[in-house]
C-alpha atoms as a PDB file:
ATOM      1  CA  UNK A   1      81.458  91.561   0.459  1.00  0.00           C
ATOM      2  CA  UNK A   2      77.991  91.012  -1.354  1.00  0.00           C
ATOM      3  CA  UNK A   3      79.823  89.436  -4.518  1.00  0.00           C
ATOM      4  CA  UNK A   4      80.291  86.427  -1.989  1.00  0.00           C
ATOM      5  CA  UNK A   5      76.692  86.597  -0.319  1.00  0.00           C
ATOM      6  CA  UNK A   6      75.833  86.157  -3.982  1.00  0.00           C
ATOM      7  CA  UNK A   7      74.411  89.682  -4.945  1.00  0.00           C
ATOM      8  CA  UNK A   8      73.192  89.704  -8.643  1.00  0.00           C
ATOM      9  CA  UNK A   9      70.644  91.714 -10.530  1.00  0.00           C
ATOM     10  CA  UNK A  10      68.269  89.725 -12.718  1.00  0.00           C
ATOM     11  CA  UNK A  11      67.793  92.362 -14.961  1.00  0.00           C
ATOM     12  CA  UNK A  12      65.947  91.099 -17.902  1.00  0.00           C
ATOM     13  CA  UNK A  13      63.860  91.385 -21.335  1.00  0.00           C
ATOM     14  CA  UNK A  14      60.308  92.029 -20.014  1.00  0.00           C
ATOM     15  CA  UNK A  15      58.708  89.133 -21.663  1.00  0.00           C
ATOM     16  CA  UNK A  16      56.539  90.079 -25.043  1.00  0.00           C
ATOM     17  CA  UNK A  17      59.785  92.368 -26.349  1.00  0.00           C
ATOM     18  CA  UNK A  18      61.688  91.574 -29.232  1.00  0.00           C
ATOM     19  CA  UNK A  19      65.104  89.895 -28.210  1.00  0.00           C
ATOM     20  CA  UNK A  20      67.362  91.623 -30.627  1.00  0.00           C
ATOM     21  CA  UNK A  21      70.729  90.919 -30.458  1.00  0.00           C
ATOM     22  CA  UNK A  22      71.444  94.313 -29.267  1.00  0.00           C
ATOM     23  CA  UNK A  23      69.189  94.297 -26.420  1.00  0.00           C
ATOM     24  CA  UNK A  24      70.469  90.777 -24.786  1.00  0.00           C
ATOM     25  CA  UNK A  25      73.723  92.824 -24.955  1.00  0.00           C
ATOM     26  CA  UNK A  26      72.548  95.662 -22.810  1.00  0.00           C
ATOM     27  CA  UNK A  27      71.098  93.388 -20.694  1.00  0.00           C
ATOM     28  CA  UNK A  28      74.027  91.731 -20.059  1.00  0.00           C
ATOM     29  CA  UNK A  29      76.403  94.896 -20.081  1.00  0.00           C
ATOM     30  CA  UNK A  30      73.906  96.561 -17.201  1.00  0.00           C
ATOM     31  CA  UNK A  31      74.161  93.246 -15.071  1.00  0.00           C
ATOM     32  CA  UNK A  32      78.200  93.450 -14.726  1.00  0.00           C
ATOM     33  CA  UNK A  33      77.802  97.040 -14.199  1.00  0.00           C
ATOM     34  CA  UNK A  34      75.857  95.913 -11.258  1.00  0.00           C
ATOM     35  CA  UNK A  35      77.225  93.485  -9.947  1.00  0.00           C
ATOM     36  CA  UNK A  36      80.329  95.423 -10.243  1.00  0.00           C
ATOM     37  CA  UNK A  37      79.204  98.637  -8.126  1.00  0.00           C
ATOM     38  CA  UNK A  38      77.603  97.001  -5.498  1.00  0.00           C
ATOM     39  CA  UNK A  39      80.899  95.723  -4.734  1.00  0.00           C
ATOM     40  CA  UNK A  40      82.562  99.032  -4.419  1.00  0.00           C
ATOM     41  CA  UNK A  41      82.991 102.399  -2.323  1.00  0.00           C
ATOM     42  CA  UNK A  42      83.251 106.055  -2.943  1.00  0.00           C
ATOM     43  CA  UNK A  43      87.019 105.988  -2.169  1.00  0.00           C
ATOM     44  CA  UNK A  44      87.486 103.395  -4.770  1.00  0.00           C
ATOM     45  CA  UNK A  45      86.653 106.233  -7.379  1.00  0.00           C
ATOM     46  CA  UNK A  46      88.856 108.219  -5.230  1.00  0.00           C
ATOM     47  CA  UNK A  47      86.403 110.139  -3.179  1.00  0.00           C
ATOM     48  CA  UNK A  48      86.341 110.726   0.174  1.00  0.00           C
ATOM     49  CA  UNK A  49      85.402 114.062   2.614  1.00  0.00           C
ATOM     50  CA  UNK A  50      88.555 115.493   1.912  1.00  0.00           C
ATOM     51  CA  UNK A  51      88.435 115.911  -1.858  1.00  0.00           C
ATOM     52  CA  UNK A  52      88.147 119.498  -3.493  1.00  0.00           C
ATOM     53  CA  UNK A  53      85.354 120.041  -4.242  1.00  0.00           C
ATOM     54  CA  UNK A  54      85.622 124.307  -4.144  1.00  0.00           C
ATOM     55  CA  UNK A  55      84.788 125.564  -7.773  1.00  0.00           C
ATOM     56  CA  UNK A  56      87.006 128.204  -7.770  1.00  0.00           C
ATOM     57  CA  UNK A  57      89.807 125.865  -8.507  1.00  0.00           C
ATOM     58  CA  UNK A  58      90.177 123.688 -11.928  1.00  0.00           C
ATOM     59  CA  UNK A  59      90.899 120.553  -9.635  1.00  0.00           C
ATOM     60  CA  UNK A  60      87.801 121.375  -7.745  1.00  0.00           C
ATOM     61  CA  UNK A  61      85.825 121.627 -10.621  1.00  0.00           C
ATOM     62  CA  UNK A  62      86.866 118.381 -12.226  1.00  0.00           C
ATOM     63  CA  UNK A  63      86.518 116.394  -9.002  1.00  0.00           C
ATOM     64  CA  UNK A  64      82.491 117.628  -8.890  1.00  0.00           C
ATOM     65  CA  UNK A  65      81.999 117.205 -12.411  1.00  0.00           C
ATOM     66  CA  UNK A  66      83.518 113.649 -11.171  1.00  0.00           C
ATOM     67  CA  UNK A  67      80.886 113.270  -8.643  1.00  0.00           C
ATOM     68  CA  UNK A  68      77.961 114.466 -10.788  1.00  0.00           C
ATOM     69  CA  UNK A  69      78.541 111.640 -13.325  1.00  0.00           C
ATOM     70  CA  UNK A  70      78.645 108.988 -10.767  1.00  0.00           C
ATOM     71  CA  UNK A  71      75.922 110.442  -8.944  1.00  0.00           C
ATOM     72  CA  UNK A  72      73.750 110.062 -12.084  1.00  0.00           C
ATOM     73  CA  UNK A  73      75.077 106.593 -12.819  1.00  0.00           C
ATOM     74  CA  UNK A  74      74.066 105.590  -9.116  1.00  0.00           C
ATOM     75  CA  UNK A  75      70.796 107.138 -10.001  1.00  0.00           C
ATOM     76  CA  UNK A  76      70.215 104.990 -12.964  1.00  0.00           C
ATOM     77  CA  UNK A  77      71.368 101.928 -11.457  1.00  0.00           C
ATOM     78  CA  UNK A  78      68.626 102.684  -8.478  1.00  0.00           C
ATOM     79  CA  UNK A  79      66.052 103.536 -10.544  1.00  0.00           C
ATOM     80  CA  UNK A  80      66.913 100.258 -12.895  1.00  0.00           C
ATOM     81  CA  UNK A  81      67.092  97.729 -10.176  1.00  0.00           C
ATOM     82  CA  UNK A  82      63.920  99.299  -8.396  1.00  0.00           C
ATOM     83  CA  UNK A  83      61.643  98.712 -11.569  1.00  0.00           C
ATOM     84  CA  UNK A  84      63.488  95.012 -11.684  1.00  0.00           C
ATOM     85  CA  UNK A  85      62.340  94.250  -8.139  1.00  0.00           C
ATOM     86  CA  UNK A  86      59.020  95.775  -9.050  1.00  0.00           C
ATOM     87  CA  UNK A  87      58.246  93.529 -11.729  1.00  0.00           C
ATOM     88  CA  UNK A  88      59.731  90.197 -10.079  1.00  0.00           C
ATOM     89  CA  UNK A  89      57.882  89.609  -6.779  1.00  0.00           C
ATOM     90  CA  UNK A  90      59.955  87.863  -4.446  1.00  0.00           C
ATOM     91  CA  UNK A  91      62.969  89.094  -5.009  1.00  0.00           C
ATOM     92  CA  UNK A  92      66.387  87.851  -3.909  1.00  0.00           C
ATOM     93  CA  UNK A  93      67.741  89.472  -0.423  1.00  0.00           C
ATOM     94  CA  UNK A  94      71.332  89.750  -2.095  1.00  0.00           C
ATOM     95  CA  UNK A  95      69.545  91.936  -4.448  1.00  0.00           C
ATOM     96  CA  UNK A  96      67.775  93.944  -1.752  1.00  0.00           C
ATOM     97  CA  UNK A  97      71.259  94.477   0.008  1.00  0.00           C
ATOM     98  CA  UNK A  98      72.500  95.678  -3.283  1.00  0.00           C
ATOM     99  CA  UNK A  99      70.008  98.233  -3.711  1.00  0.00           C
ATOM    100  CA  UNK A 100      70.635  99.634  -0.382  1.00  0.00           C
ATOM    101  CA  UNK A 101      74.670  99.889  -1.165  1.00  0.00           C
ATOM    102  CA  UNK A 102      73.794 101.628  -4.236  1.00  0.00           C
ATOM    103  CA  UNK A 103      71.296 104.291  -2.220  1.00  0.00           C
ATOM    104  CA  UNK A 104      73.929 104.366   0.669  1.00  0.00           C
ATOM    105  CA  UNK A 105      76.235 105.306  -1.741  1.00  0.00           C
ATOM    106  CA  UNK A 106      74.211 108.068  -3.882  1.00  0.00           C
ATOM    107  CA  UNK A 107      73.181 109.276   0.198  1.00  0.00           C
ATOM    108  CA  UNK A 108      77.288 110.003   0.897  1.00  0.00           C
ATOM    109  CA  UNK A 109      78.031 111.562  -2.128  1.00  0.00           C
ATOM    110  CA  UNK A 110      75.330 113.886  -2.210  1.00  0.00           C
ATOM    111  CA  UNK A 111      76.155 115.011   1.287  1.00  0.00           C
ATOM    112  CA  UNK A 112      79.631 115.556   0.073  1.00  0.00           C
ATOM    113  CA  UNK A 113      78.279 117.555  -2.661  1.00  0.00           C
ATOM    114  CA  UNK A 114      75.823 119.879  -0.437  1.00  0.00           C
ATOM    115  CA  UNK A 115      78.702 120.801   2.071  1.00  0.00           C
ATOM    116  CA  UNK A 116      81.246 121.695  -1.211  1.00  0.00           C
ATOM    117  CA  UNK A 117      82.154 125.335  -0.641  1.00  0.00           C
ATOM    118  CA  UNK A 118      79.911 127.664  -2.654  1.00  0.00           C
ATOM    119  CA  UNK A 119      80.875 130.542  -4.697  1.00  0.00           C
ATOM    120  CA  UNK A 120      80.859 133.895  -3.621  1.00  0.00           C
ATOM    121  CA  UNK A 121      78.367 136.533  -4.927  1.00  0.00           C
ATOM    122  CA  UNK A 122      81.179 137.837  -6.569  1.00  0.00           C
ATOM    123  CA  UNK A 123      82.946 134.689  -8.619  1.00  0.00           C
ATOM    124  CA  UNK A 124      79.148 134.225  -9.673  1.00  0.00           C
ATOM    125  CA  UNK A 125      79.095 137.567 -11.506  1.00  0.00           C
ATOM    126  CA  UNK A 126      78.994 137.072 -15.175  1.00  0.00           C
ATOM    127  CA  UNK A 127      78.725 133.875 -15.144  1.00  0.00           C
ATOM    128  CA  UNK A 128      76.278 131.588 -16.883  1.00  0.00           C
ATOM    129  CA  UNK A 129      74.536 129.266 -14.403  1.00  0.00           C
ATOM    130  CA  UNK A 130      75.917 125.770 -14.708  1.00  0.00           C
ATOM    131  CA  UNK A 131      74.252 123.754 -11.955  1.00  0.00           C
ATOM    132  CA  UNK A 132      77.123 123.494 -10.147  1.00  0.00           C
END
């Protein structure tokens, strides 16, 4: 997998910041997260085309609230390692391929989240609009 092509993030403390303790912590934390997920699949958090995903059912509605969380993770982690290879020209291919994993990823799960069956008209009445 990518752990052995050497994928890493070199997330770091833009230079100029304080170095707090705290902050070289975070740093650190966010980097195992990373290297962690690009190292893993959708079906590892048990998630696959054949999970419920149908609101109408409690299991259905854990399984997306599932999905939303990791979605947003992915997001983050995108969104964190895109500013990192923005600030560090000539960044590492490992890192590119890890940044595609993670997009590849959010890409399948938010398919699997479009074609979820929708609630009817009906189970919508009185309810209070949730996002999902």
């Amino acid at each position: 997998g990518l752990e052995s092509q050497g994928a890493q993030s070199q997330w770091s403390i833009p230079p100029g910041s304080q170095r707090s303790l705290v902050c070289r912590r975070m740093v650190q934390d966010c980097n195992k997260l990373h290297q962690r997920m690009v190292r893993v699949t959708l079906e590892d958090f048990g998630i696959d085309k054949s999970m419920d995903l149908d609101v109408s059912s409690s299991l259905g509605q854990a399984n997306l609230h599932m999905c939303y969380i990791l979605r947003g993770c992915l997001e983050a982690m995108i969104d964190m390692e895109s500013s990192n290879m923005q600030r560090n020209i000539g960044t590492q291919h490992s890192n590119a391929r890890g940044l595609t994993h993670l997009f590849e990823m959010h890409h399948r799960l938010s398919a699997m989240m479009e074609k979820r069956p929708k609630p009817s008209p009906k189970e919508m009445k009185g309810r209070v609009d949730s996002g999902v």
